[in-house]
PDB file of N, CA and C in Angstrom:
ATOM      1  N   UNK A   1       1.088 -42.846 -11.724  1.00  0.00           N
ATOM      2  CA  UNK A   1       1.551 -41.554 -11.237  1.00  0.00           C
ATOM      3  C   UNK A   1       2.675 -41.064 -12.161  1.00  0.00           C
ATOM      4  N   UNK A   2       2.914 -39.523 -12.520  1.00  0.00           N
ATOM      5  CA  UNK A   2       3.187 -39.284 -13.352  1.00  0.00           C
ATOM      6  C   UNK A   2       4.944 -39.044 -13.119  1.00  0.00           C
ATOM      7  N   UNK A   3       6.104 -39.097 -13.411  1.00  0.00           N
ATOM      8  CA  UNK A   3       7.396 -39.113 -12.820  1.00  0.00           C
ATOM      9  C   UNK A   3       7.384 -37.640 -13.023  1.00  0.00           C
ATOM     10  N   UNK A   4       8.336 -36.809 -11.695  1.00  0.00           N
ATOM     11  CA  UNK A   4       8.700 -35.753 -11.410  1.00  0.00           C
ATOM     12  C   UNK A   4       9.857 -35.472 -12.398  1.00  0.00           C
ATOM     13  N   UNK A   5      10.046 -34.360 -12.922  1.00  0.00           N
ATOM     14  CA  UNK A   5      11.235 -34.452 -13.797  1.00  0.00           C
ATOM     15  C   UNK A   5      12.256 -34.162 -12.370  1.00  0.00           C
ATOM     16  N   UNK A   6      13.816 -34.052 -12.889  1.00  0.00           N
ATOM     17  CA  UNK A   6      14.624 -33.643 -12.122  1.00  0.00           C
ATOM     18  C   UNK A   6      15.020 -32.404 -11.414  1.00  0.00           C
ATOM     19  N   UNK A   7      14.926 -32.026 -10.171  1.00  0.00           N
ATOM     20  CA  UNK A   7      15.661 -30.822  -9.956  1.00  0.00           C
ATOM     21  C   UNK A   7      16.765 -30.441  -9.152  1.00  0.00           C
ATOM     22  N   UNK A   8      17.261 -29.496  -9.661  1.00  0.00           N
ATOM     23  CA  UNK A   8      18.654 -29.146  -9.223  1.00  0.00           C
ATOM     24  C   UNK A   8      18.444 -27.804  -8.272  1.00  0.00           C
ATOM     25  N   UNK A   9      19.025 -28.351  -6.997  1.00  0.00           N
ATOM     26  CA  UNK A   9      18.669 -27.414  -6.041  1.00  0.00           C
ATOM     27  C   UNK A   9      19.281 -25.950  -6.420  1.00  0.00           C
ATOM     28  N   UNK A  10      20.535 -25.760  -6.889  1.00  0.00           N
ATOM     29  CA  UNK A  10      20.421 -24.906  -7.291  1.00  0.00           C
ATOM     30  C   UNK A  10      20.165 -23.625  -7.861  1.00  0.00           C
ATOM     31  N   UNK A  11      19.293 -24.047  -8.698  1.00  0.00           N
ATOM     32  CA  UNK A  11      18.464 -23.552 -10.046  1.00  0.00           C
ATOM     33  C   UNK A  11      17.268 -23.380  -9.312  1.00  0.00           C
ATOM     34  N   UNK A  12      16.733 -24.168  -8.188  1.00  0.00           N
ATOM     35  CA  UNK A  12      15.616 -24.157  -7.332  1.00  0.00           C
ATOM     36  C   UNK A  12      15.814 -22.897  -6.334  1.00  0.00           C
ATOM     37  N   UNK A  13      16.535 -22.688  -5.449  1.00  0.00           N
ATOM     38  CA  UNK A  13      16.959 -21.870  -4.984  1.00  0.00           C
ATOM     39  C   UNK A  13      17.085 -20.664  -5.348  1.00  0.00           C
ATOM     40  N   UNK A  14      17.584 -20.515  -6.866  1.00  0.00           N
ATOM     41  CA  UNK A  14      18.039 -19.283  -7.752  1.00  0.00           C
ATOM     42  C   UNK A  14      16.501 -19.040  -8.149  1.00  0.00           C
ATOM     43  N   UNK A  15      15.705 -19.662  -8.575  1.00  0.00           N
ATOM     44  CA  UNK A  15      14.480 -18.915  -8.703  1.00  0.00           C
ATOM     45  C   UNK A  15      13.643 -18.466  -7.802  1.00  0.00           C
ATOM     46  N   UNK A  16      13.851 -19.171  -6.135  1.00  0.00           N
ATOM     47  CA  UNK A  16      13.003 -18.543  -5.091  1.00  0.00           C
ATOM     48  C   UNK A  16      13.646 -17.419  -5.245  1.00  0.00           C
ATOM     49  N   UNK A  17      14.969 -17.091  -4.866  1.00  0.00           N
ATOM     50  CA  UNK A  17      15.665 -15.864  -4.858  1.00  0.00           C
ATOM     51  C   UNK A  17      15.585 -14.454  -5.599  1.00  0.00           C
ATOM     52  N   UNK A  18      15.468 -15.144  -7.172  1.00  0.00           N
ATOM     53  CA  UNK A  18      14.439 -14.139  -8.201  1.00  0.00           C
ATOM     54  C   UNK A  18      13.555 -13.901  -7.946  1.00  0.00           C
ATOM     55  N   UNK A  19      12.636 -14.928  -7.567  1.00  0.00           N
ATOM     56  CA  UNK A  19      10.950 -14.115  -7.912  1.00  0.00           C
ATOM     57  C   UNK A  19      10.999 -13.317  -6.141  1.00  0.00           C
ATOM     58  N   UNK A  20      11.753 -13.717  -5.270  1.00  0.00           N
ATOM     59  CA  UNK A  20      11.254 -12.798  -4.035  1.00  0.00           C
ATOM     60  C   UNK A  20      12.245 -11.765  -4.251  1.00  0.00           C
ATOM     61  N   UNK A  21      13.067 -11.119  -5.259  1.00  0.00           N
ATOM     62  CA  UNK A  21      13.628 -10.059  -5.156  1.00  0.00           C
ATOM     63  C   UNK A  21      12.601  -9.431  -6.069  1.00  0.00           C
ATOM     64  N   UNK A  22      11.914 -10.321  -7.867  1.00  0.00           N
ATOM     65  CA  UNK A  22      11.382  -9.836  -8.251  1.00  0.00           C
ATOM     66  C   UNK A  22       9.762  -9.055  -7.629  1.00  0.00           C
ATOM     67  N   UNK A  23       9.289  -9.539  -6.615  1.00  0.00           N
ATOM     68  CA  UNK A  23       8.385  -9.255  -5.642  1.00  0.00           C
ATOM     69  C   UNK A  23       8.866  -8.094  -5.095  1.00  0.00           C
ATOM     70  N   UNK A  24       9.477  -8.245  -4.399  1.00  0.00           N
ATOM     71  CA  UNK A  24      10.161  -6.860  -3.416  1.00  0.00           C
ATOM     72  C   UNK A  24      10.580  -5.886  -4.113  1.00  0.00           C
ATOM     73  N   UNK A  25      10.951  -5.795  -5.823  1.00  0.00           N
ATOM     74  CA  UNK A  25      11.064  -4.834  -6.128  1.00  0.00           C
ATOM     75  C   UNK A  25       9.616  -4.326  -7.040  1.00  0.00           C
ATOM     76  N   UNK A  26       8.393  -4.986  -7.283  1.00  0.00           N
ATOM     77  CA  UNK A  26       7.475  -4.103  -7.908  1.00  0.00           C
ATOM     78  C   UNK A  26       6.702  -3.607  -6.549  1.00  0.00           C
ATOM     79  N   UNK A  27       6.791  -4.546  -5.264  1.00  0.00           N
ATOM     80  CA  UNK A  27       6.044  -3.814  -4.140  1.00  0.00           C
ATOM     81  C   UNK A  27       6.711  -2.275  -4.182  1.00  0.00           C
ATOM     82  N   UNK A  28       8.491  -2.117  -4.495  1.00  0.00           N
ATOM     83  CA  UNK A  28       8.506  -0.847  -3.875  1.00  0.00           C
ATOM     84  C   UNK A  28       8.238   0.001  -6.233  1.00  0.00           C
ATOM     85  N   UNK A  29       7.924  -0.430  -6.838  1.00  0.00           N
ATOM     86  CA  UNK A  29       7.439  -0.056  -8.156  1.00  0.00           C
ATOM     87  C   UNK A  29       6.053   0.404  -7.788  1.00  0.00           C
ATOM     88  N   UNK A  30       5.233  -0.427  -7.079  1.00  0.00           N
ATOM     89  CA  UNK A  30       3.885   0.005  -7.062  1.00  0.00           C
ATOM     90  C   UNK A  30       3.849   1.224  -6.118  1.00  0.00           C
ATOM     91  N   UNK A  31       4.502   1.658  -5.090  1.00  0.00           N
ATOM     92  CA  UNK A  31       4.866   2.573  -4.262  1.00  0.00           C
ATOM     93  C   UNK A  31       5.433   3.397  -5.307  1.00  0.00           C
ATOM     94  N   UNK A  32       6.222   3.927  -6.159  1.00  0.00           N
ATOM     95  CA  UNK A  32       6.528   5.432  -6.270  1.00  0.00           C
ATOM     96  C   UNK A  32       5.672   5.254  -7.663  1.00  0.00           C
ATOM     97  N   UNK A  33       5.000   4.281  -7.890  1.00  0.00           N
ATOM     98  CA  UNK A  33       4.037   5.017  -9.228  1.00  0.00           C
ATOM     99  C   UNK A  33       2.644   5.458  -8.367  1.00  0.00           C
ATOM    100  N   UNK A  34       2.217   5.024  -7.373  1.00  0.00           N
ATOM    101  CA  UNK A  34       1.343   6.047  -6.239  1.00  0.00           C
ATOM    102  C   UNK A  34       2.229   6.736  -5.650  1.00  0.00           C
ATOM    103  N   UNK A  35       2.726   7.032  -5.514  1.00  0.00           N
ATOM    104  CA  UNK A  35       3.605   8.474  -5.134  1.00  0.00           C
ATOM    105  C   UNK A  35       3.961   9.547  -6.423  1.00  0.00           C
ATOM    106  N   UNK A  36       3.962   8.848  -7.299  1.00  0.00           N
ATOM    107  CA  UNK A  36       4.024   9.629  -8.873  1.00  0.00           C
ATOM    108  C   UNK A  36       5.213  10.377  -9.093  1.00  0.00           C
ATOM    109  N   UNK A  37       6.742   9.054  -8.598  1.00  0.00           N
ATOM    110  CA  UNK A  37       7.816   9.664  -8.556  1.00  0.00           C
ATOM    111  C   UNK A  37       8.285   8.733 -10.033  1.00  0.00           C
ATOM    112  N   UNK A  38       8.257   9.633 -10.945  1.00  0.00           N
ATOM    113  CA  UNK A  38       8.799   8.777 -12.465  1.00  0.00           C
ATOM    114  C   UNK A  38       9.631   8.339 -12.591  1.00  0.00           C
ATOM    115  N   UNK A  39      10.713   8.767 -12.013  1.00  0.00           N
ATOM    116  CA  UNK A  39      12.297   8.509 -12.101  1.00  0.00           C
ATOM    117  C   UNK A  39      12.374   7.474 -11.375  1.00  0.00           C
ATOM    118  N   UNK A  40      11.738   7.272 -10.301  1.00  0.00           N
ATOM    119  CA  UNK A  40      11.927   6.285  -9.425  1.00  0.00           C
ATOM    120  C   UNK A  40      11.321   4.896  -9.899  1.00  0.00           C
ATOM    121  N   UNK A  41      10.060   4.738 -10.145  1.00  0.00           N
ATOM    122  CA  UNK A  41       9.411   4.231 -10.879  1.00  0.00           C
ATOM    123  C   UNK A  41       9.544   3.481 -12.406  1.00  0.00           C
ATOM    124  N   UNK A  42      10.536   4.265 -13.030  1.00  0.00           N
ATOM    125  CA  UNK A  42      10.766   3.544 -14.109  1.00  0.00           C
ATOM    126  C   UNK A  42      12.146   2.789 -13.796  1.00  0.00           C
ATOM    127  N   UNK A  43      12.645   3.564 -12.852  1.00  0.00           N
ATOM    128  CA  UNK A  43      14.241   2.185 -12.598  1.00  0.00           C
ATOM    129  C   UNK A  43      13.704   1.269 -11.849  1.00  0.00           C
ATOM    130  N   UNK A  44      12.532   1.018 -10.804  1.00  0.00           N
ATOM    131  CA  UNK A  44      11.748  -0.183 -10.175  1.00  0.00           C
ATOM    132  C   UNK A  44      11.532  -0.903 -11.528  1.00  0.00           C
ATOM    133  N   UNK A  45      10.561  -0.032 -12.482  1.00  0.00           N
ATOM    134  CA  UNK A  45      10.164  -1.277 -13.345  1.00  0.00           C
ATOM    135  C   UNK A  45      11.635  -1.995 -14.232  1.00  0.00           C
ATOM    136  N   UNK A  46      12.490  -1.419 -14.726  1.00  0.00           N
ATOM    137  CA  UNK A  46      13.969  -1.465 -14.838  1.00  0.00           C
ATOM    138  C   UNK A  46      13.834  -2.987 -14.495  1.00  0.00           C
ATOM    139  N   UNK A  47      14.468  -2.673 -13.153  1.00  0.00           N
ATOM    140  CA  UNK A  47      14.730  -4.006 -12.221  1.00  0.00           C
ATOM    141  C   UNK A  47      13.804  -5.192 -12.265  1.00  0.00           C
ATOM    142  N   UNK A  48      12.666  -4.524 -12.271  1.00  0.00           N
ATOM    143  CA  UNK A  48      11.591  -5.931 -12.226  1.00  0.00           C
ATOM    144  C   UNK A  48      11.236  -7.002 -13.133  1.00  0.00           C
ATOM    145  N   UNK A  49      11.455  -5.831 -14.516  1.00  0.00           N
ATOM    146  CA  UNK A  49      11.765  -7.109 -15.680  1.00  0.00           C
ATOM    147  C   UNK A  49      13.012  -7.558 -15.748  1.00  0.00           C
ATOM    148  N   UNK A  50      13.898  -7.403 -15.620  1.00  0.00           N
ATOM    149  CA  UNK A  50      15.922  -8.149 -15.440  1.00  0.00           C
ATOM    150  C   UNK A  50      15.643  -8.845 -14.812  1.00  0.00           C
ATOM    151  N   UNK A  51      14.885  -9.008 -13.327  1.00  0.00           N
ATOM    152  CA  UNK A  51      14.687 -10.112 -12.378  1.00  0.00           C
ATOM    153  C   UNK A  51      14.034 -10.947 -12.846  1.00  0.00           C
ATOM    154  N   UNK A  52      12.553 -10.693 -13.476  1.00  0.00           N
ATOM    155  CA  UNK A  52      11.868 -11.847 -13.580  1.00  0.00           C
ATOM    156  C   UNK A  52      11.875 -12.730 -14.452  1.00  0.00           C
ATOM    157  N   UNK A  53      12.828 -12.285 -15.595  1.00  0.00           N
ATOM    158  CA  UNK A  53      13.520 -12.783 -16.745  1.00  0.00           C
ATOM    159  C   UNK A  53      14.227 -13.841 -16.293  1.00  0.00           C
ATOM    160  N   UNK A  54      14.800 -13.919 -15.400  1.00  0.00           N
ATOM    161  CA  UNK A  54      15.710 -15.026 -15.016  1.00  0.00           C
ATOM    162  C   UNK A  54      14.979 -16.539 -14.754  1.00  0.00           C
ATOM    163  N   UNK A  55      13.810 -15.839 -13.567  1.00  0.00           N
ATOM    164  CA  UNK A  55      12.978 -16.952 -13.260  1.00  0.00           C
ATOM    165  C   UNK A  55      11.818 -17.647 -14.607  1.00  0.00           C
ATOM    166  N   UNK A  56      11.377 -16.668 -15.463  1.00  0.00           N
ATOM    167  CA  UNK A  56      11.003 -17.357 -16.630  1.00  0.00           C
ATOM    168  C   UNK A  56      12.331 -17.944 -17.575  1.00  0.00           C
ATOM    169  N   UNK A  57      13.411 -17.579 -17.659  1.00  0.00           N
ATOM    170  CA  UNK A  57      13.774 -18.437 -18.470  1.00  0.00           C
ATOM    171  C   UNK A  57      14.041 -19.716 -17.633  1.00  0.00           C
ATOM    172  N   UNK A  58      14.812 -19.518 -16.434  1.00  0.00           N
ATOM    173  CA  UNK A  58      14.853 -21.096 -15.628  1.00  0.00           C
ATOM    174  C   UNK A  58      13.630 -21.934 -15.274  1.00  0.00           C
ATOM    175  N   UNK A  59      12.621 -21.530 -15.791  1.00  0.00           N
ATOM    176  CA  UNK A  59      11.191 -22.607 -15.175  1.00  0.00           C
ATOM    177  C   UNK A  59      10.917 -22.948 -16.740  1.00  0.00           C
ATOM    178  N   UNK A  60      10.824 -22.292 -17.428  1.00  0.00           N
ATOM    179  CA  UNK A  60      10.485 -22.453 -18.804  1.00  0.00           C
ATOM    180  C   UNK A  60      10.877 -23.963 -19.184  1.00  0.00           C
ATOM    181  N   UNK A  61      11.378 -24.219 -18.684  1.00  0.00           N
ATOM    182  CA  UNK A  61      12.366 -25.668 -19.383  1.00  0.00           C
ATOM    183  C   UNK A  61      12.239 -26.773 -18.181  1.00  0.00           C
ATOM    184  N   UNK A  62      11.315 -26.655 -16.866  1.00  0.00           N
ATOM    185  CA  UNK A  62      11.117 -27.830 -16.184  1.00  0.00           C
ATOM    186  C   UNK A  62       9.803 -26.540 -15.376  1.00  0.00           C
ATOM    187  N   UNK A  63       8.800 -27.222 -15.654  1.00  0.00           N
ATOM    188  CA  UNK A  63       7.626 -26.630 -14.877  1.00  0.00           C
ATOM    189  C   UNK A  63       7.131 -27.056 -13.345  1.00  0.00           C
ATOM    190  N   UNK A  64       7.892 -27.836 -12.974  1.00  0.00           N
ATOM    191  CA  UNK A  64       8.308 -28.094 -11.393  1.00  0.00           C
ATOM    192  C   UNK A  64       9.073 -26.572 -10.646  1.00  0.00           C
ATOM    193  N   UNK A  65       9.528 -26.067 -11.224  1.00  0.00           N
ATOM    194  CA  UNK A  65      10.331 -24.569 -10.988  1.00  0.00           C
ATOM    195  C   UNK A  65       9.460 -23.427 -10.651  1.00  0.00           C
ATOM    196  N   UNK A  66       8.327 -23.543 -11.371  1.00  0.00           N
ATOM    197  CA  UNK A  66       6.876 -22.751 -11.221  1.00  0.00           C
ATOM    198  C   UNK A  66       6.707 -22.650  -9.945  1.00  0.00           C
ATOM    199  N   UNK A  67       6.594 -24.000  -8.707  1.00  0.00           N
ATOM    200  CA  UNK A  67       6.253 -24.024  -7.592  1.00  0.00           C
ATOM    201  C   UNK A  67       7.536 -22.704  -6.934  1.00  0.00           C
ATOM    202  N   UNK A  68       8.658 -23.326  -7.451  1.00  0.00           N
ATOM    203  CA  UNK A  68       9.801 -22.246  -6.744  1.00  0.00           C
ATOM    204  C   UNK A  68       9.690 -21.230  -6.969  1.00  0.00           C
ATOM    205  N   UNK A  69       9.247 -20.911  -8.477  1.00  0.00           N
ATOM    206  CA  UNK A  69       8.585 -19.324  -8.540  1.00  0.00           C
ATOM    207  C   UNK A  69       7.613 -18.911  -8.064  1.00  0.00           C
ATOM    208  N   UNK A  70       6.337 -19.311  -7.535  1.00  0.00           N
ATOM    209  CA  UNK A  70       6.003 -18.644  -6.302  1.00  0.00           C
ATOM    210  C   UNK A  70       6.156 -18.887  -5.069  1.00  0.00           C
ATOM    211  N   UNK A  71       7.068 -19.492  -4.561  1.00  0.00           N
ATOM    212  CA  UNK A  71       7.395 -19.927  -2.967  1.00  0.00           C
ATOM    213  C   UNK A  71       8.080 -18.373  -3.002  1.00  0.00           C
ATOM    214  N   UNK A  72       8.913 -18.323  -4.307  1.00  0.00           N
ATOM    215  CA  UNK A  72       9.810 -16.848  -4.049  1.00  0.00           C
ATOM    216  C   UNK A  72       8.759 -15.772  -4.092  1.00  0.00           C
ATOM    217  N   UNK A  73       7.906 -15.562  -4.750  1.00  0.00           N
ATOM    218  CA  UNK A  73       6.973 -14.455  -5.169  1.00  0.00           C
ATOM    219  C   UNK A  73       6.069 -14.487  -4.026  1.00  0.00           C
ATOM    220  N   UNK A  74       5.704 -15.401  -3.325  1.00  0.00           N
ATOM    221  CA  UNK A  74       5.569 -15.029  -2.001  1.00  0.00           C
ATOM    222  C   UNK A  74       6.075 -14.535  -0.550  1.00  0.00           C
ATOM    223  N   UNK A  75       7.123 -14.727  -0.875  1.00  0.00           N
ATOM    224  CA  UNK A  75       8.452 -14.552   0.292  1.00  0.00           C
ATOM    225  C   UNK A  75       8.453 -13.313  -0.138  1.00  0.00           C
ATOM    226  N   UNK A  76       9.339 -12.463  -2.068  1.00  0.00           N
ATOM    227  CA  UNK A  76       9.444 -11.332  -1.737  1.00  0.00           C
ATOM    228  C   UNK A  76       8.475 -10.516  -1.384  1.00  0.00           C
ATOM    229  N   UNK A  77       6.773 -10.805  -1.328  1.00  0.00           N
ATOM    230  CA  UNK A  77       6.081  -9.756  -1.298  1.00  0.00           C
ATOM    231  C   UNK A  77       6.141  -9.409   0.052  1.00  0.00           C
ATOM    232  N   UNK A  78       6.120 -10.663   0.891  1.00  0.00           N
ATOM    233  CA  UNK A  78       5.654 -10.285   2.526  1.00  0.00           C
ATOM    234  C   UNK A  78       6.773  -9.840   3.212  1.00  0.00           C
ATOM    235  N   UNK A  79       8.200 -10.235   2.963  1.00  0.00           N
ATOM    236  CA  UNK A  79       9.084  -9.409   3.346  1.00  0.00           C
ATOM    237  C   UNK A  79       9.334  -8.116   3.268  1.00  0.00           C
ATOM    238  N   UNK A  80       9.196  -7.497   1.948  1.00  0.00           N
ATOM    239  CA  UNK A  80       9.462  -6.696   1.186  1.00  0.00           C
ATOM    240  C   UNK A  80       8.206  -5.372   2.426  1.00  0.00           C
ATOM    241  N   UNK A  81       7.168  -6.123   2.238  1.00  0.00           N
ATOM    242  CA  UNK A  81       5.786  -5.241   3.183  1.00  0.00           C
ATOM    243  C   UNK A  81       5.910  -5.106   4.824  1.00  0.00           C
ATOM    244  N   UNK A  82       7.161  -6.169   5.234  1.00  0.00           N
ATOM    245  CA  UNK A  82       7.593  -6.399   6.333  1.00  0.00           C
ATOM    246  C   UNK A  82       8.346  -5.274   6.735  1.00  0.00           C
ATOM    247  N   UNK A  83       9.353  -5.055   5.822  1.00  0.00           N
ATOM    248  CA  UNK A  83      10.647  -4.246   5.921  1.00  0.00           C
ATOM    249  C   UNK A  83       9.801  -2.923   5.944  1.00  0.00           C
ATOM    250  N   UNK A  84       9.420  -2.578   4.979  1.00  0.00           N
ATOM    251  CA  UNK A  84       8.326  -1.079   4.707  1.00  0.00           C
ATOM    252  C   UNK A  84       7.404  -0.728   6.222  1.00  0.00           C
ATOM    253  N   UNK A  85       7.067  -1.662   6.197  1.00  0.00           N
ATOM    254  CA  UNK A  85       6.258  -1.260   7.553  1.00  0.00           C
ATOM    255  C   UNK A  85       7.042  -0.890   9.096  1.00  0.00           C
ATOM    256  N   UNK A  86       8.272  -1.673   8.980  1.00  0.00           N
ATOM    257  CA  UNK A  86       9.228  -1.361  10.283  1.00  0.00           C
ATOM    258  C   UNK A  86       9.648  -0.254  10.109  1.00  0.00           C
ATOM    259  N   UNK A  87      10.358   0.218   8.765  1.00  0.00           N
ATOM    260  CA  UNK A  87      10.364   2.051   8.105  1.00  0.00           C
ATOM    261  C   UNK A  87       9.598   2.806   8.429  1.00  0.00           C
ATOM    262  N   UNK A  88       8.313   2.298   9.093  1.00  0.00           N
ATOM    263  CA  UNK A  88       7.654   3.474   9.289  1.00  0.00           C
ATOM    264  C   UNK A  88       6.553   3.763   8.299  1.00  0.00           C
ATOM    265  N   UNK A  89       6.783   3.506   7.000  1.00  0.00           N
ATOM    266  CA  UNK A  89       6.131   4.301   6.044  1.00  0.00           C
ATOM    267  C   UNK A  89       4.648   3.650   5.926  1.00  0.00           C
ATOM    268  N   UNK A  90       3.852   4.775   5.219  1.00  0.00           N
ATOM    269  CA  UNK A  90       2.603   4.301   5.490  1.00  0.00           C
ATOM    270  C   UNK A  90       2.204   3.130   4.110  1.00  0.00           C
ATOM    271  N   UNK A  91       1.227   2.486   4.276  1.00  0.00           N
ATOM    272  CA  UNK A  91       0.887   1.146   3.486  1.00  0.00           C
ATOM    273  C   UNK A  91       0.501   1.731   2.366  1.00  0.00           C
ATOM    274  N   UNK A  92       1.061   1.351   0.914  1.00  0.00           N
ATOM    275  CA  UNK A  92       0.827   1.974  -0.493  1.00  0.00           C
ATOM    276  C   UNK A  92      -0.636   2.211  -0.354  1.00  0.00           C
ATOM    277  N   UNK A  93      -1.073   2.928  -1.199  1.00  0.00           N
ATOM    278  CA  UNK A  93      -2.886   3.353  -0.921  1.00  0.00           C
ATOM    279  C   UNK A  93      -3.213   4.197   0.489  1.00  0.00           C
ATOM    280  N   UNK A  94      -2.728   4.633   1.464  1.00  0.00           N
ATOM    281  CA  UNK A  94      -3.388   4.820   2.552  1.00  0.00           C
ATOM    282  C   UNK A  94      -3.384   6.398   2.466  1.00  0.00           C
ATOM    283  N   UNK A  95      -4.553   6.825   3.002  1.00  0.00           N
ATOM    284  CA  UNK A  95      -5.099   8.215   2.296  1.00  0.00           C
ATOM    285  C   UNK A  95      -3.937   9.261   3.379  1.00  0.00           C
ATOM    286  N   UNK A  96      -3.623  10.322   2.662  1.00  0.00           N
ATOM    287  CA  UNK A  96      -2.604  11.454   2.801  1.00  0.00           C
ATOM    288  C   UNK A  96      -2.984  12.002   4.517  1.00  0.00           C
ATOM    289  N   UNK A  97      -1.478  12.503   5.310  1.00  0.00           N
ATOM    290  CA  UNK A  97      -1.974  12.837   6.408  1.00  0.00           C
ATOM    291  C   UNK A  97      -2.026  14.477   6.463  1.00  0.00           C
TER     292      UNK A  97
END
């Protein structure tokens, strides 16, 4: 069996934290580029690469971190769709009222 490298909860933590902010912010990226608000849209994408930069450079160097990058990339999406939906607002894609 193959030995686990080391991890530092830390650094573990800091990448769930990235990839579910990086999540939560292209869910609301994919929302104003179907809404076809540019301004809005290009500071989402802004944010989304600064975020996810973090979590590739911290996994890059122990691939055990990968798992933490999507434990986070799952957390931010469903939260992120959580929060949106208690707003009220309708689900990205859903045809005009």
């Amino acid at each position: 069996m193959p030995d686990w490298p080391a991890i530092d909860p830390l650094t573990a933590g800091a990448v769930v934290l990235a990839t579910a902010a990086t999540d939560a912010v292209y869910v609301q990226f994919t929302g104003a580029v179907v809404a076809r608000r540019r301004l809005s849209a290009a500071n989402w994408s802004a944010a989304w690469y600064t975020l996810s930069s973090f979590a590739v450079i911290s996994y890059t160097e122990n691939w055990v971190y990968v798992l933490f990058a999507a434990a986070g990339s799952w957390l931010g999406a469903f939260l992120s769709l959580t929060v949106t939906r208690r707003r009220g607002r309708p689900p990205v894609g859903s045809p005009p009222e």
